[in-house]
C-alpha atoms as a PDB file:
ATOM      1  CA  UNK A   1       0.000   0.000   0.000  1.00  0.00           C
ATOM      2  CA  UNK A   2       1.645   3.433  -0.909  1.00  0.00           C
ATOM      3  CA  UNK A   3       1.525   6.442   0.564  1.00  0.00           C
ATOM      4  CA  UNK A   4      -1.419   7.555  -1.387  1.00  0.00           C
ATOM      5  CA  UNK A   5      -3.778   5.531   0.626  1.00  0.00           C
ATOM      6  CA  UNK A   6      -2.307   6.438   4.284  1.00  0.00           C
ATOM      7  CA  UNK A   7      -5.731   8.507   4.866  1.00  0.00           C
ATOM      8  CA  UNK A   8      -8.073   5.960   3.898  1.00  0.00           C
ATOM      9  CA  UNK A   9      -5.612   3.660   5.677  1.00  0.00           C
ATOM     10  CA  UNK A  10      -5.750   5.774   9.103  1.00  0.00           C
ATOM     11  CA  UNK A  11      -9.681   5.861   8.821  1.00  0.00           C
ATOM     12  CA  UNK A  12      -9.798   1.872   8.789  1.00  0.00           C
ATOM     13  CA  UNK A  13      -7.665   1.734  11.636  1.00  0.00           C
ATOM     14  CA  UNK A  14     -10.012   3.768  13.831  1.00  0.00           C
ATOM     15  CA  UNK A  15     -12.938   1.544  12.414  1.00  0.00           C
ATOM     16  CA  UNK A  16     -11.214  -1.838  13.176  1.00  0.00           C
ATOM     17  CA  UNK A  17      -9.709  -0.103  16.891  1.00  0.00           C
ATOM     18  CA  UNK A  18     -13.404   0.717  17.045  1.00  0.00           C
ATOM     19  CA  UNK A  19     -15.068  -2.743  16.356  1.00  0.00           C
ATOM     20  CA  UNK A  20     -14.595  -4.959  20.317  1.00  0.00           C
ATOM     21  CA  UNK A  21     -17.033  -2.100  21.372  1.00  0.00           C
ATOM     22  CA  UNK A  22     -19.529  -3.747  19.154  1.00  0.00           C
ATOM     23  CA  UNK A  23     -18.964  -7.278  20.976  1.00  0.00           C
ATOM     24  CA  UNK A  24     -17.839  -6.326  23.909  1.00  0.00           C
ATOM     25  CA  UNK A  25     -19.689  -3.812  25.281  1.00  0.00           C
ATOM     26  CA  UNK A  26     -22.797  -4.315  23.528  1.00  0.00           C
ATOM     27  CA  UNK A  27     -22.852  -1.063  22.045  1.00  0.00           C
ATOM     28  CA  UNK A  28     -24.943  -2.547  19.198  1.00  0.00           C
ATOM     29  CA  UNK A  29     -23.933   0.503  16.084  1.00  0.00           C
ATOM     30  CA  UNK A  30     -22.975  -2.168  13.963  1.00  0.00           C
ATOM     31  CA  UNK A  31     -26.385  -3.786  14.295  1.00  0.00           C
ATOM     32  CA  UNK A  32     -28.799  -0.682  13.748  1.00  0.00           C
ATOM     33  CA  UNK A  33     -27.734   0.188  10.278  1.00  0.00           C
ATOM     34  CA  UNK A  34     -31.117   2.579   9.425  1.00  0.00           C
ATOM     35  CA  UNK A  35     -30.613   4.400  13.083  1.00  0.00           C
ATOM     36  CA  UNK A  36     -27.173   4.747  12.122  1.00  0.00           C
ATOM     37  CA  UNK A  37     -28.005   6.170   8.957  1.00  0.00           C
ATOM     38  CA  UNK A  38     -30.964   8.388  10.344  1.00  0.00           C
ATOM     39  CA  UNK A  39     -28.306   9.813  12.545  1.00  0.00           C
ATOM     40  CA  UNK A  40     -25.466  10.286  10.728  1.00  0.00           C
ATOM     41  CA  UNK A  41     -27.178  11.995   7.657  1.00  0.00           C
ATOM     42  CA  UNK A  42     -27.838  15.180   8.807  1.00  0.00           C
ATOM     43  CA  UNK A  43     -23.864  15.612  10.480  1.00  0.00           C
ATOM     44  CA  UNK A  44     -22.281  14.257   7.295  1.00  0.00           C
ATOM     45  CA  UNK A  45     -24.072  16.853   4.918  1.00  0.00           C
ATOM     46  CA  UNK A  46     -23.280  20.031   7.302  1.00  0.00           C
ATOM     47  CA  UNK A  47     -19.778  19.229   7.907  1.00  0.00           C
ATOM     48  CA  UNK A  48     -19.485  18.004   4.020  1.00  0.00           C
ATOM     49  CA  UNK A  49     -20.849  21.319   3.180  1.00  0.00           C
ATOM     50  CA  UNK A  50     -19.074  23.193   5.508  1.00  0.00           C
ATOM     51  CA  UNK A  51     -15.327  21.435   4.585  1.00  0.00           C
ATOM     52  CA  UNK A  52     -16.165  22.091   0.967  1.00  0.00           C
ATOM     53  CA  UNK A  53     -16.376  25.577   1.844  1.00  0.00           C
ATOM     54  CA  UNK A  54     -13.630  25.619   3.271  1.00  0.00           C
ATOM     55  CA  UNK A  55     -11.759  23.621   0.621  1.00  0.00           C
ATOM     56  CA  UNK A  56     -13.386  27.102  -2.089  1.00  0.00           C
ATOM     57  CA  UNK A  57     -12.147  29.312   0.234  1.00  0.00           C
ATOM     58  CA  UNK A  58      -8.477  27.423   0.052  1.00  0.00           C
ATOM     59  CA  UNK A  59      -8.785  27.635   4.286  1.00  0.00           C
ATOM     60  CA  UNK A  60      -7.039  24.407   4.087  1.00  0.00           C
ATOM     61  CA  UNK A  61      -5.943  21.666   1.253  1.00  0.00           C
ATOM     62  CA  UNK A  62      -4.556  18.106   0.800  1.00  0.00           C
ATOM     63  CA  UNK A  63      -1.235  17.022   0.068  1.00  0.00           C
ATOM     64  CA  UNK A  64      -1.670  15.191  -2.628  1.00  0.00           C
ATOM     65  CA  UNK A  65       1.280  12.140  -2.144  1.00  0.00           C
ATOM     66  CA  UNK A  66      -0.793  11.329   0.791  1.00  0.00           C
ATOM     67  CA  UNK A  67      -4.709  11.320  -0.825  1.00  0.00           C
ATOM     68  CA  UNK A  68      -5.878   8.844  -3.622  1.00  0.00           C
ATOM     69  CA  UNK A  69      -6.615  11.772  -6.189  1.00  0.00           C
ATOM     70  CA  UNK A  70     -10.231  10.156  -6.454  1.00  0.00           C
ATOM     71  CA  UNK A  71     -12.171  13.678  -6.023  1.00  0.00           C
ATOM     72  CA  UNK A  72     -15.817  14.816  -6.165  1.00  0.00           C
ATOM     73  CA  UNK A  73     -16.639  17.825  -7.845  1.00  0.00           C
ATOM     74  CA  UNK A  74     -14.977  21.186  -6.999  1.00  0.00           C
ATOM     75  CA  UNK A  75     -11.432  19.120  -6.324  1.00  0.00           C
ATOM     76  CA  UNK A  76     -12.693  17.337  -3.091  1.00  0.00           C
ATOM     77  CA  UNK A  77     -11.039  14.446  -1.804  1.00  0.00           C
ATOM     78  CA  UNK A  78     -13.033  11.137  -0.985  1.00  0.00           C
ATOM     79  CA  UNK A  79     -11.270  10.626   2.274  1.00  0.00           C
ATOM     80  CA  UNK A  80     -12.682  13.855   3.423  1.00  0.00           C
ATOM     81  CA  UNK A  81     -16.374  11.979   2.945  1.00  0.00           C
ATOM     82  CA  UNK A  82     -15.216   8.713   4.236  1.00  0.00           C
ATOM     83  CA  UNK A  83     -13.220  10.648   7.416  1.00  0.00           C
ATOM     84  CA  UNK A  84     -17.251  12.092   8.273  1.00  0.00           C
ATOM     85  CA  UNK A  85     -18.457   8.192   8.239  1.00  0.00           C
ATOM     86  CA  UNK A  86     -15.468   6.648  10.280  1.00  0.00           C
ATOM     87  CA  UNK A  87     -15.021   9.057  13.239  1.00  0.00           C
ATOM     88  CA  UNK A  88     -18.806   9.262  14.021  1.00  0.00           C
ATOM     89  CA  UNK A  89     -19.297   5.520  13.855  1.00  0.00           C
ATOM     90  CA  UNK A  90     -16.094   5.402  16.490  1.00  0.00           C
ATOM     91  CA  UNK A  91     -18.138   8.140  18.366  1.00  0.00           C
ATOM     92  CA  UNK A  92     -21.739   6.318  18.414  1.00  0.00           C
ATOM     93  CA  UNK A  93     -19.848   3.062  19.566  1.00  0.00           C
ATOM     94  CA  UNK A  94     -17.630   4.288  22.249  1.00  0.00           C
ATOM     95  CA  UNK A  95     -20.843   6.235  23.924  1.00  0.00           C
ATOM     96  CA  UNK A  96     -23.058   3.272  23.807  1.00  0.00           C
ATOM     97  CA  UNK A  97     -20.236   1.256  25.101  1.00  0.00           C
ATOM     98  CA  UNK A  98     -20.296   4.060  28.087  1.00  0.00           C
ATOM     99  CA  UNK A  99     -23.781   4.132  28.009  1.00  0.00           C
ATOM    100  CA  UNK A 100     -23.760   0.238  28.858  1.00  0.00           C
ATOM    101  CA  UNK A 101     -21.386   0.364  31.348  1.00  0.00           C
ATOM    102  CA  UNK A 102     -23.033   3.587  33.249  1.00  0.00           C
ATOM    103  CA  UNK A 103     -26.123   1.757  33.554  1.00  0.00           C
ATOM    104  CA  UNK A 104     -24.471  -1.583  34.720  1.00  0.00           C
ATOM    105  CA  UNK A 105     -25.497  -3.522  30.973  1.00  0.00           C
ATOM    106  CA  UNK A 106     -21.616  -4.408  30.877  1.00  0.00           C
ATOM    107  CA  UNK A 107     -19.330  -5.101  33.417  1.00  0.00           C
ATOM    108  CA  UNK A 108     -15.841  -3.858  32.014  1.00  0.00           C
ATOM    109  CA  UNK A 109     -12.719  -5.758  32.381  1.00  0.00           C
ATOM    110  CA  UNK A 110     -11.051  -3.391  34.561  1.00  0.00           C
ATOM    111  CA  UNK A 111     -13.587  -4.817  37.606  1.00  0.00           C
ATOM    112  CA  UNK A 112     -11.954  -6.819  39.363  1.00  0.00           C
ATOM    113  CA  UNK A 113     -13.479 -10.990  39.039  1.00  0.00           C
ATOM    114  CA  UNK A 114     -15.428 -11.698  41.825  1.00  0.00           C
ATOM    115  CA  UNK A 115     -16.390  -8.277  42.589  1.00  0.00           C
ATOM    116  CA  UNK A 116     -20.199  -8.061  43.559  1.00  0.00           C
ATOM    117  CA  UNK A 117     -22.022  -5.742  40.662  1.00  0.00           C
ATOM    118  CA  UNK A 118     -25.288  -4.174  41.140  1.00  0.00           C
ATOM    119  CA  UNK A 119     -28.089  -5.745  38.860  1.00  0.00           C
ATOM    120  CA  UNK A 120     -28.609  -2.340  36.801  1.00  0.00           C
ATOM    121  CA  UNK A 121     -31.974  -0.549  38.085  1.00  0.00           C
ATOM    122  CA  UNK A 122     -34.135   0.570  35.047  1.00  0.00           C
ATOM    123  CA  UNK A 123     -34.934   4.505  36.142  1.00  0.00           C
ATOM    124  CA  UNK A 124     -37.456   6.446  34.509  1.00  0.00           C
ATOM    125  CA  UNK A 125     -36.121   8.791  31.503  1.00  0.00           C
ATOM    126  CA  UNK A 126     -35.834  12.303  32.753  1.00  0.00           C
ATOM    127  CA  UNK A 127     -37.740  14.739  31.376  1.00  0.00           C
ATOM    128  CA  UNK A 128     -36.082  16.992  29.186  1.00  0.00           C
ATOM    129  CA  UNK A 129     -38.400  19.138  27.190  1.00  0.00           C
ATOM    130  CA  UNK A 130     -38.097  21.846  29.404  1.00  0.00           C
ATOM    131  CA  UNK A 131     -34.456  23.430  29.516  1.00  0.00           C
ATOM    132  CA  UNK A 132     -33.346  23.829  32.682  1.00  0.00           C
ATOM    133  CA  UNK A 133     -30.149  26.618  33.377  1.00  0.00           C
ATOM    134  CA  UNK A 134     -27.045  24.612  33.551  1.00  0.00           C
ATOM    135  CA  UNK A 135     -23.138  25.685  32.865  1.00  0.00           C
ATOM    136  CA  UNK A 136     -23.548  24.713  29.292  1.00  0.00           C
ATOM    137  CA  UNK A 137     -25.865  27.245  28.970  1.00  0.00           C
ATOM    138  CA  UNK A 138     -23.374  29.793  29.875  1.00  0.00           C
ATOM    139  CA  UNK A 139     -20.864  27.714  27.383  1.00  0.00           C
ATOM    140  CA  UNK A 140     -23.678  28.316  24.396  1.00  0.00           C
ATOM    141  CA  UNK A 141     -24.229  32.009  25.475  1.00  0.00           C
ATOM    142  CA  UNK A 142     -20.186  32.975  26.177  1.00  0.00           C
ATOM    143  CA  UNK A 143     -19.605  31.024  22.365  1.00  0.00           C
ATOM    144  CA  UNK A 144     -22.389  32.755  20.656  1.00  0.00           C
ATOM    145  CA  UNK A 145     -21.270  36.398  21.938  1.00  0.00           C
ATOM    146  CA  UNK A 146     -17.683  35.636  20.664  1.00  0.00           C
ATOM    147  CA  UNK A 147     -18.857  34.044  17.267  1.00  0.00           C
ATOM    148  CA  UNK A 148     -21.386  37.346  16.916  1.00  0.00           C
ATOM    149  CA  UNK A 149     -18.421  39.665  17.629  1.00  0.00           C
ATOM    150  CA  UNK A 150     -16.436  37.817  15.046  1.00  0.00           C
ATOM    151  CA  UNK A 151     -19.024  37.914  12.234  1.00  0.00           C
ATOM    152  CA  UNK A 152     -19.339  41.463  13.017  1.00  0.00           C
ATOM    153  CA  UNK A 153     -15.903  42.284  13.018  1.00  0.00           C
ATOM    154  CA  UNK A 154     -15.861  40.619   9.500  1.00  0.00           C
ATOM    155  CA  UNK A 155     -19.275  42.240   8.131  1.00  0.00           C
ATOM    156  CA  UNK A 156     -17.517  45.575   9.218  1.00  0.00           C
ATOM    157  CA  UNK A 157     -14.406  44.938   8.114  1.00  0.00           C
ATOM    158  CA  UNK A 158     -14.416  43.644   4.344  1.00  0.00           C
ATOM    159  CA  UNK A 159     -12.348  45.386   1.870  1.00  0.00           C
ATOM    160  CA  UNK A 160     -11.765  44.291  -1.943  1.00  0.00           C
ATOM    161  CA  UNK A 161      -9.270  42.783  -3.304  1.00  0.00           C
ATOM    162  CA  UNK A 162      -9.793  41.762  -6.730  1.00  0.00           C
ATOM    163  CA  UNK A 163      -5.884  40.870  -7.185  1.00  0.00           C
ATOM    164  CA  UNK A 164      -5.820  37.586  -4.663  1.00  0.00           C
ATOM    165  CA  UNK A 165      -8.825  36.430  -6.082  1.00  0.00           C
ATOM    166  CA  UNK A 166      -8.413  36.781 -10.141  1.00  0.00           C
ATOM    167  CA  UNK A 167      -7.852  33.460 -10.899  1.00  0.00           C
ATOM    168  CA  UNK A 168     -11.589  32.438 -10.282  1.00  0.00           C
ATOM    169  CA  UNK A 169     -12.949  30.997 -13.146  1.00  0.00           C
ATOM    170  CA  UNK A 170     -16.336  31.236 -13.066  1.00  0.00           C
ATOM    171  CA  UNK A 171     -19.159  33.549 -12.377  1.00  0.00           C
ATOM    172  CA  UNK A 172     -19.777  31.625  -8.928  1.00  0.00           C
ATOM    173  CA  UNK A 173     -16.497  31.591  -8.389  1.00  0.00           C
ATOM    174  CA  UNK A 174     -15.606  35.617  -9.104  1.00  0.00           C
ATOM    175  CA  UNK A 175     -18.547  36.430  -6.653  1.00  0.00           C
ATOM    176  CA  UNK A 176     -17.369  34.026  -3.729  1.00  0.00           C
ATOM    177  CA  UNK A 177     -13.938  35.460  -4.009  1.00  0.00           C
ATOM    178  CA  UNK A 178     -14.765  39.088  -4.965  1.00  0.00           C
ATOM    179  CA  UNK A 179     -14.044  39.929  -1.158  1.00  0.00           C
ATOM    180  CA  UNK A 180     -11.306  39.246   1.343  1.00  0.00           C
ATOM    181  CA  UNK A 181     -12.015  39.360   5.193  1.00  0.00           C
ATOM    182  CA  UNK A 182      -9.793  40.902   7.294  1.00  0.00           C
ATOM    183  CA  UNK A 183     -10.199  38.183   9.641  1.00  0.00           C
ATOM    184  CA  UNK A 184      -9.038  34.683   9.761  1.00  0.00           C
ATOM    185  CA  UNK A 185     -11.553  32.718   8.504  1.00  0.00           C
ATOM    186  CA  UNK A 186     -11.125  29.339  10.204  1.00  0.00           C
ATOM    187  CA  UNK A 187     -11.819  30.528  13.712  1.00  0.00           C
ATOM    188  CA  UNK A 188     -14.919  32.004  13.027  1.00  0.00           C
ATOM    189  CA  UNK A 189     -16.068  28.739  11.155  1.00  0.00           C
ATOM    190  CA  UNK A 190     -14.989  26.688  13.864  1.00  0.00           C
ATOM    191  CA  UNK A 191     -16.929  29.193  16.238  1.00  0.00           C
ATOM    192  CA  UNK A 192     -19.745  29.638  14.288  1.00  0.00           C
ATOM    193  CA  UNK A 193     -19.920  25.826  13.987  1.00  0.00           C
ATOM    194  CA  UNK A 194     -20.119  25.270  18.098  1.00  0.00           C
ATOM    195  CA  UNK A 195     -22.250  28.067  18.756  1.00  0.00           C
ATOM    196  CA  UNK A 196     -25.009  26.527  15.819  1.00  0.00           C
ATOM    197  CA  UNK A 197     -24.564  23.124  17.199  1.00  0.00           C
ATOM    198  CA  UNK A 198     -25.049  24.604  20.951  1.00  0.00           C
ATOM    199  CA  UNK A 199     -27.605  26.777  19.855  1.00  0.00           C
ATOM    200  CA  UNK A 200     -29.704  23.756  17.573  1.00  0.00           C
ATOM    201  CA  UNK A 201     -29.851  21.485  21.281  1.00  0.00           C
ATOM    202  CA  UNK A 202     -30.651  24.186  23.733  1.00  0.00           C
ATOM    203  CA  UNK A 203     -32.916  25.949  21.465  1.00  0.00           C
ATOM    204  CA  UNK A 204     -35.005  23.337  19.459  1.00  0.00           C
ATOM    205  CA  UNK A 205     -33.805  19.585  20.133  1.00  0.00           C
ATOM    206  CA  UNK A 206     -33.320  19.921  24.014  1.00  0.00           C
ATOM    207  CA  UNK A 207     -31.972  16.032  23.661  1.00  0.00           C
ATOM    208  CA  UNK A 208     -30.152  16.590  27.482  1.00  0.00           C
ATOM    209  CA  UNK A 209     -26.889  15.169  26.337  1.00  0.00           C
ATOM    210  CA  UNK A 210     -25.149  17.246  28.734  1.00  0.00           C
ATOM    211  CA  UNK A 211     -26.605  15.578  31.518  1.00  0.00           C
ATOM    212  CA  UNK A 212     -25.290  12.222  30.668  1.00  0.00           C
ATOM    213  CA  UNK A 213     -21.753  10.563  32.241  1.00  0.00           C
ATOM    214  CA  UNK A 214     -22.070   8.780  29.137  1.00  0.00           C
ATOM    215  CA  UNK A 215     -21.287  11.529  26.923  1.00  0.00           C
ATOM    216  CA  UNK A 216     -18.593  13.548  29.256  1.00  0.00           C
ATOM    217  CA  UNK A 217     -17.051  10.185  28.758  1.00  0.00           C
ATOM    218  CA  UNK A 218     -17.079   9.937  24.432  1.00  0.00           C
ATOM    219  CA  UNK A 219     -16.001  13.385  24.542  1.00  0.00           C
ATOM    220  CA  UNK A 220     -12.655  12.942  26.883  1.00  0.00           C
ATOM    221  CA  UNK A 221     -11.864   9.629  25.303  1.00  0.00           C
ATOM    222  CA  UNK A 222     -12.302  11.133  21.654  1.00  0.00           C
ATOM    223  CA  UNK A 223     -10.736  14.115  22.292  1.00  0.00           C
ATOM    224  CA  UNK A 224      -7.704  11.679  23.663  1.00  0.00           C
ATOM    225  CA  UNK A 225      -7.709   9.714  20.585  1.00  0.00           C
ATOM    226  CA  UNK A 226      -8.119  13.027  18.651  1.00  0.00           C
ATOM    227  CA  UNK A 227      -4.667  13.850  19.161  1.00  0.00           C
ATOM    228  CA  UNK A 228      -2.561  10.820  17.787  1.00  0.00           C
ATOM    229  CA  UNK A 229      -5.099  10.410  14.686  1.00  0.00           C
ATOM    230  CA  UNK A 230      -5.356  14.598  13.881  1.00  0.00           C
ATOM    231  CA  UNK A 231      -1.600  15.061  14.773  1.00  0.00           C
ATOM    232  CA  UNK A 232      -1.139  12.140  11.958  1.00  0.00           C
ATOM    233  CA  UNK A 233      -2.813  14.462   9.367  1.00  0.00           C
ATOM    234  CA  UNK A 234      -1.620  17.783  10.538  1.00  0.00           C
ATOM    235  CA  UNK A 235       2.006  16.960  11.577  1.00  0.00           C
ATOM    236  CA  UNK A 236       4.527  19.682   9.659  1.00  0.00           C
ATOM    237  CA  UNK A 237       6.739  16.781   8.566  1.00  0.00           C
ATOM    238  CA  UNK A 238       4.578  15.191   6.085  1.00  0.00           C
ATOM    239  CA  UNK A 239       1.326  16.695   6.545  1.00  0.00           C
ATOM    240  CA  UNK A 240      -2.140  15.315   4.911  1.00  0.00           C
ATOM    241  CA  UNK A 241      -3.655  18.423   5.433  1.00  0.00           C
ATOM    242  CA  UNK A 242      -2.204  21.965   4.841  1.00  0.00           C
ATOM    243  CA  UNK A 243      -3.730  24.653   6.323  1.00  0.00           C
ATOM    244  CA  UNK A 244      -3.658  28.246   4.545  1.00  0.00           C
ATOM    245  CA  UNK A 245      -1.323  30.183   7.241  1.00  0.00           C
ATOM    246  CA  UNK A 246      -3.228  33.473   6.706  1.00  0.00           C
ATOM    247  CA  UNK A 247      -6.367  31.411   7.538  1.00  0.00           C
ATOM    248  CA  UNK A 248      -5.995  29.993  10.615  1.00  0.00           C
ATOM    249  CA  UNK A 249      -4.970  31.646  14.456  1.00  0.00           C
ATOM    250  CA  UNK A 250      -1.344  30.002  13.745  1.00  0.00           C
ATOM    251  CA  UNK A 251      -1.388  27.821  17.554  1.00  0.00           C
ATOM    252  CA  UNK A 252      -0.498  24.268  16.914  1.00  0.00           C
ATOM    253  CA  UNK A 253      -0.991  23.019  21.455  1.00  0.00           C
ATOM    254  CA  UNK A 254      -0.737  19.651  20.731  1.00  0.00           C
ATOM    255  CA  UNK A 255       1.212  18.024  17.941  1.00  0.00           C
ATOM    256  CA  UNK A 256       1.176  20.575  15.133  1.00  0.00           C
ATOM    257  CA  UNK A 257      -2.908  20.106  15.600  1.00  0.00           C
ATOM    258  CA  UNK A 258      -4.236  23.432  14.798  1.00  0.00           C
ATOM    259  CA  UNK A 259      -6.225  24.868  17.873  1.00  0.00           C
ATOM    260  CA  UNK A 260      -9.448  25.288  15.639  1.00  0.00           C
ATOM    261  CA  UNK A 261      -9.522  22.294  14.923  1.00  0.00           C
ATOM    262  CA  UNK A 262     -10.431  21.054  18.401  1.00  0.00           C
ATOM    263  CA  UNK A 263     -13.381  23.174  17.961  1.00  0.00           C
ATOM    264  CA  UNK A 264     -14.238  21.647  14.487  1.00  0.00           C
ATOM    265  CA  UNK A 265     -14.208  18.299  16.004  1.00  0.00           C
ATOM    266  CA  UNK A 266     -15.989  18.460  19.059  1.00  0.00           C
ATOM    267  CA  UNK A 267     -18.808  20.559  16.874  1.00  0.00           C
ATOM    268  CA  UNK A 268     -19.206  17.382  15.013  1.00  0.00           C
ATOM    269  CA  UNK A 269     -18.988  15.155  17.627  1.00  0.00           C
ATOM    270  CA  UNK A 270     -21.612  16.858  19.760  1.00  0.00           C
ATOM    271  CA  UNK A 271     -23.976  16.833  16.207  1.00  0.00           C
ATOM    272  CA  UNK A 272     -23.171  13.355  16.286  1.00  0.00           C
ATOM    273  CA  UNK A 273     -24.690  12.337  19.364  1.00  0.00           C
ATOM    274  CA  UNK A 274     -27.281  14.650  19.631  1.00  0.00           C
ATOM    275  CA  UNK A 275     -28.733  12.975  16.504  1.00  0.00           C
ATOM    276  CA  UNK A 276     -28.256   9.637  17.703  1.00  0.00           C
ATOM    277  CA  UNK A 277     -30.200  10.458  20.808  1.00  0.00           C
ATOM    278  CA  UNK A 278     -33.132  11.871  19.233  1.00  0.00           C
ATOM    279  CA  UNK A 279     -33.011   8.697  16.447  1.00  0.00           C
ATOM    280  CA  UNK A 280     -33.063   5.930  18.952  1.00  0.00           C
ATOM    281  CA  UNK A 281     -35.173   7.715  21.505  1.00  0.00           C
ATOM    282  CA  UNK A 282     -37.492   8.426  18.538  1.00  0.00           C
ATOM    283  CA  UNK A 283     -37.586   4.125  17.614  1.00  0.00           C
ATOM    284  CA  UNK A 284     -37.785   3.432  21.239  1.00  0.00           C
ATOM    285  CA  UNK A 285     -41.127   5.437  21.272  1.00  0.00           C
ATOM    286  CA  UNK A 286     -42.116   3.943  18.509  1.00  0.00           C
ATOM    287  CA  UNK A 287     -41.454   0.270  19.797  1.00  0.00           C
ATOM    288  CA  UNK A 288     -43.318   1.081  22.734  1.00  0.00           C
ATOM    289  CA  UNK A 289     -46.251   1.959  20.732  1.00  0.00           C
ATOM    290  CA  UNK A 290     -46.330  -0.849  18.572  1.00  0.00           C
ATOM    291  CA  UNK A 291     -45.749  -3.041  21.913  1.00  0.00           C
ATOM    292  CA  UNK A 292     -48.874  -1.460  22.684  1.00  0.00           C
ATOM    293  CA  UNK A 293     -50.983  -2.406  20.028  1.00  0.00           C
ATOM    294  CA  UNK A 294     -50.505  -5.980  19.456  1.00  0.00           C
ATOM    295  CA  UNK A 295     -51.178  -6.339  23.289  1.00  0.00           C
ATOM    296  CA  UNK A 296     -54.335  -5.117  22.478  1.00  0.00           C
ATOM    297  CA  UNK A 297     -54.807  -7.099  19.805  1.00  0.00           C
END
């Protein structure tokens, strides 16, 4: 295998590293293949849209001795497609893995043998359709105050500059480019990104995600694995991805990993789960009501 297929390569690692959830934790991804796909379709056409924005606006491209060269139209990569399949699939299994082990489903191998375990006690499913003040509500408010003042700094702000952008080569593309911000552009995406994402479950789904161990759990253990996989594609010695240095805040924390990018990804993996919740509470509902009616049949 060459180096053109490291991406694709790195994706089916995290898929395979992924897969003993399945078995042994019961997480059961693997086996719901419509909730999966109820879920994941909604994430995987924002963030698609949103990285082939970014890709116009040349906020970032791929080093092309590490990608296939197989490309949808407007010269983006496959991978890029694939990479919004794989990492929310590793998501969905690792909380449903926690999920099973909150509620005592699973006893994991880090219990000692012999060690008494509670039978798991079935509680009632809080109610969540009213929102009640919690410190992610400050989180949502705090991000969308910064990602307003950032939009408005750019609104304010534009200038022309028909010189950077005269290669365009089409009428779409001479209108998208007719303007350059005066701003960096990928910390207001990956703002604007969180704050939608915040705004979408506090305002409208209300799924209480942020009152689950389960999820506080996914999120650390992603954002741990987040760092060997990302630093694979952004490392300076042979990076996949090359990010536009005008573009981005310039602060590489953690392994050449551009700080926005810990943003991007926990945008998407907070999408992620939100929609699973809402899918399989939705079929749950649904079971329960079809339960119902061939009892009374």
């Amino acid at each position: 295998m060459g180096p053109r297929f490291q991406y694709l390569a790195l994706l089916g690692i995290c898929l395979v590293g992924t897969a003993f959830l399945e078995v042994r934790f019961q997480a059961r991804v693997w086996r719901r293949p419509f909730a999966v796909l109820r879920a994941l379709a909604l994430p995987w056409l924002v963030f698609n849209a949103v990285n082939e924005l970014a890709v116009f606006r040349h906020l970032w491209f791929y080093n092309p001795r590490y990608v296939t060269g197989w490309r949808v139209p407007r010269h983006y990569p496959v991978e890029e497609m694939c990479f919004f399949v794989a990492i929310p699939l590793c998501a969905l299994l690792t909380f449903e893995a926690a999920s099973n082990v909150y509620a005592g489903r699973v006893v994991p191998p880090w219990v000692r043998h012999g060690r008494q375990v509670p039978s798991p006690v079935v509680l009632p499913r809080r109610d969540v359709t009213r929102f009640r003040p919690a410190a992610s509500a400050v989180v949502a408010v705090v991000s969308l105050l910064a990602a307003a003042l950032l939009f408005a700094a750019a609104l304010f702000e534009v200038r022309s500059d028909p010189i950077a952008r005269a290669e365009a080569r089409s009428s779409y593309e001479r209108l998208a480019h007719r303007f350059d911000w005066n701003i960096r552009e990928y910390p207001v995406l990956a703002l604007g990104l969180l704050a939608g994402v915040l705004l979408l479950e506090l305002g409208w789904w209300r799924t209480g995600i942020f009152r689950l161990r389960a999820f506080w759990s996914t999120m650390a253990i992603c954002l741990a694995f987040m760092v060997p996989v990302n630093g694979w594609l952004t490392k300076l010695s042979a990076p996949v991805v090359i990010y536009a240095s005008d573009e981005f805040s310039g602060l590489r924390p953690i392994w050449d990993i551009p700080l926005e990018d810990f943003g991007f990804g926990i945008a998407l993996l907070l999408l992620v789960l939100m929609s699973w919740l809402r899918v399989t509470r939705r079929l749950e509902r649904e079971d329960v009501v079809a339960t119902g009616r061939v009892a009374e049949v």
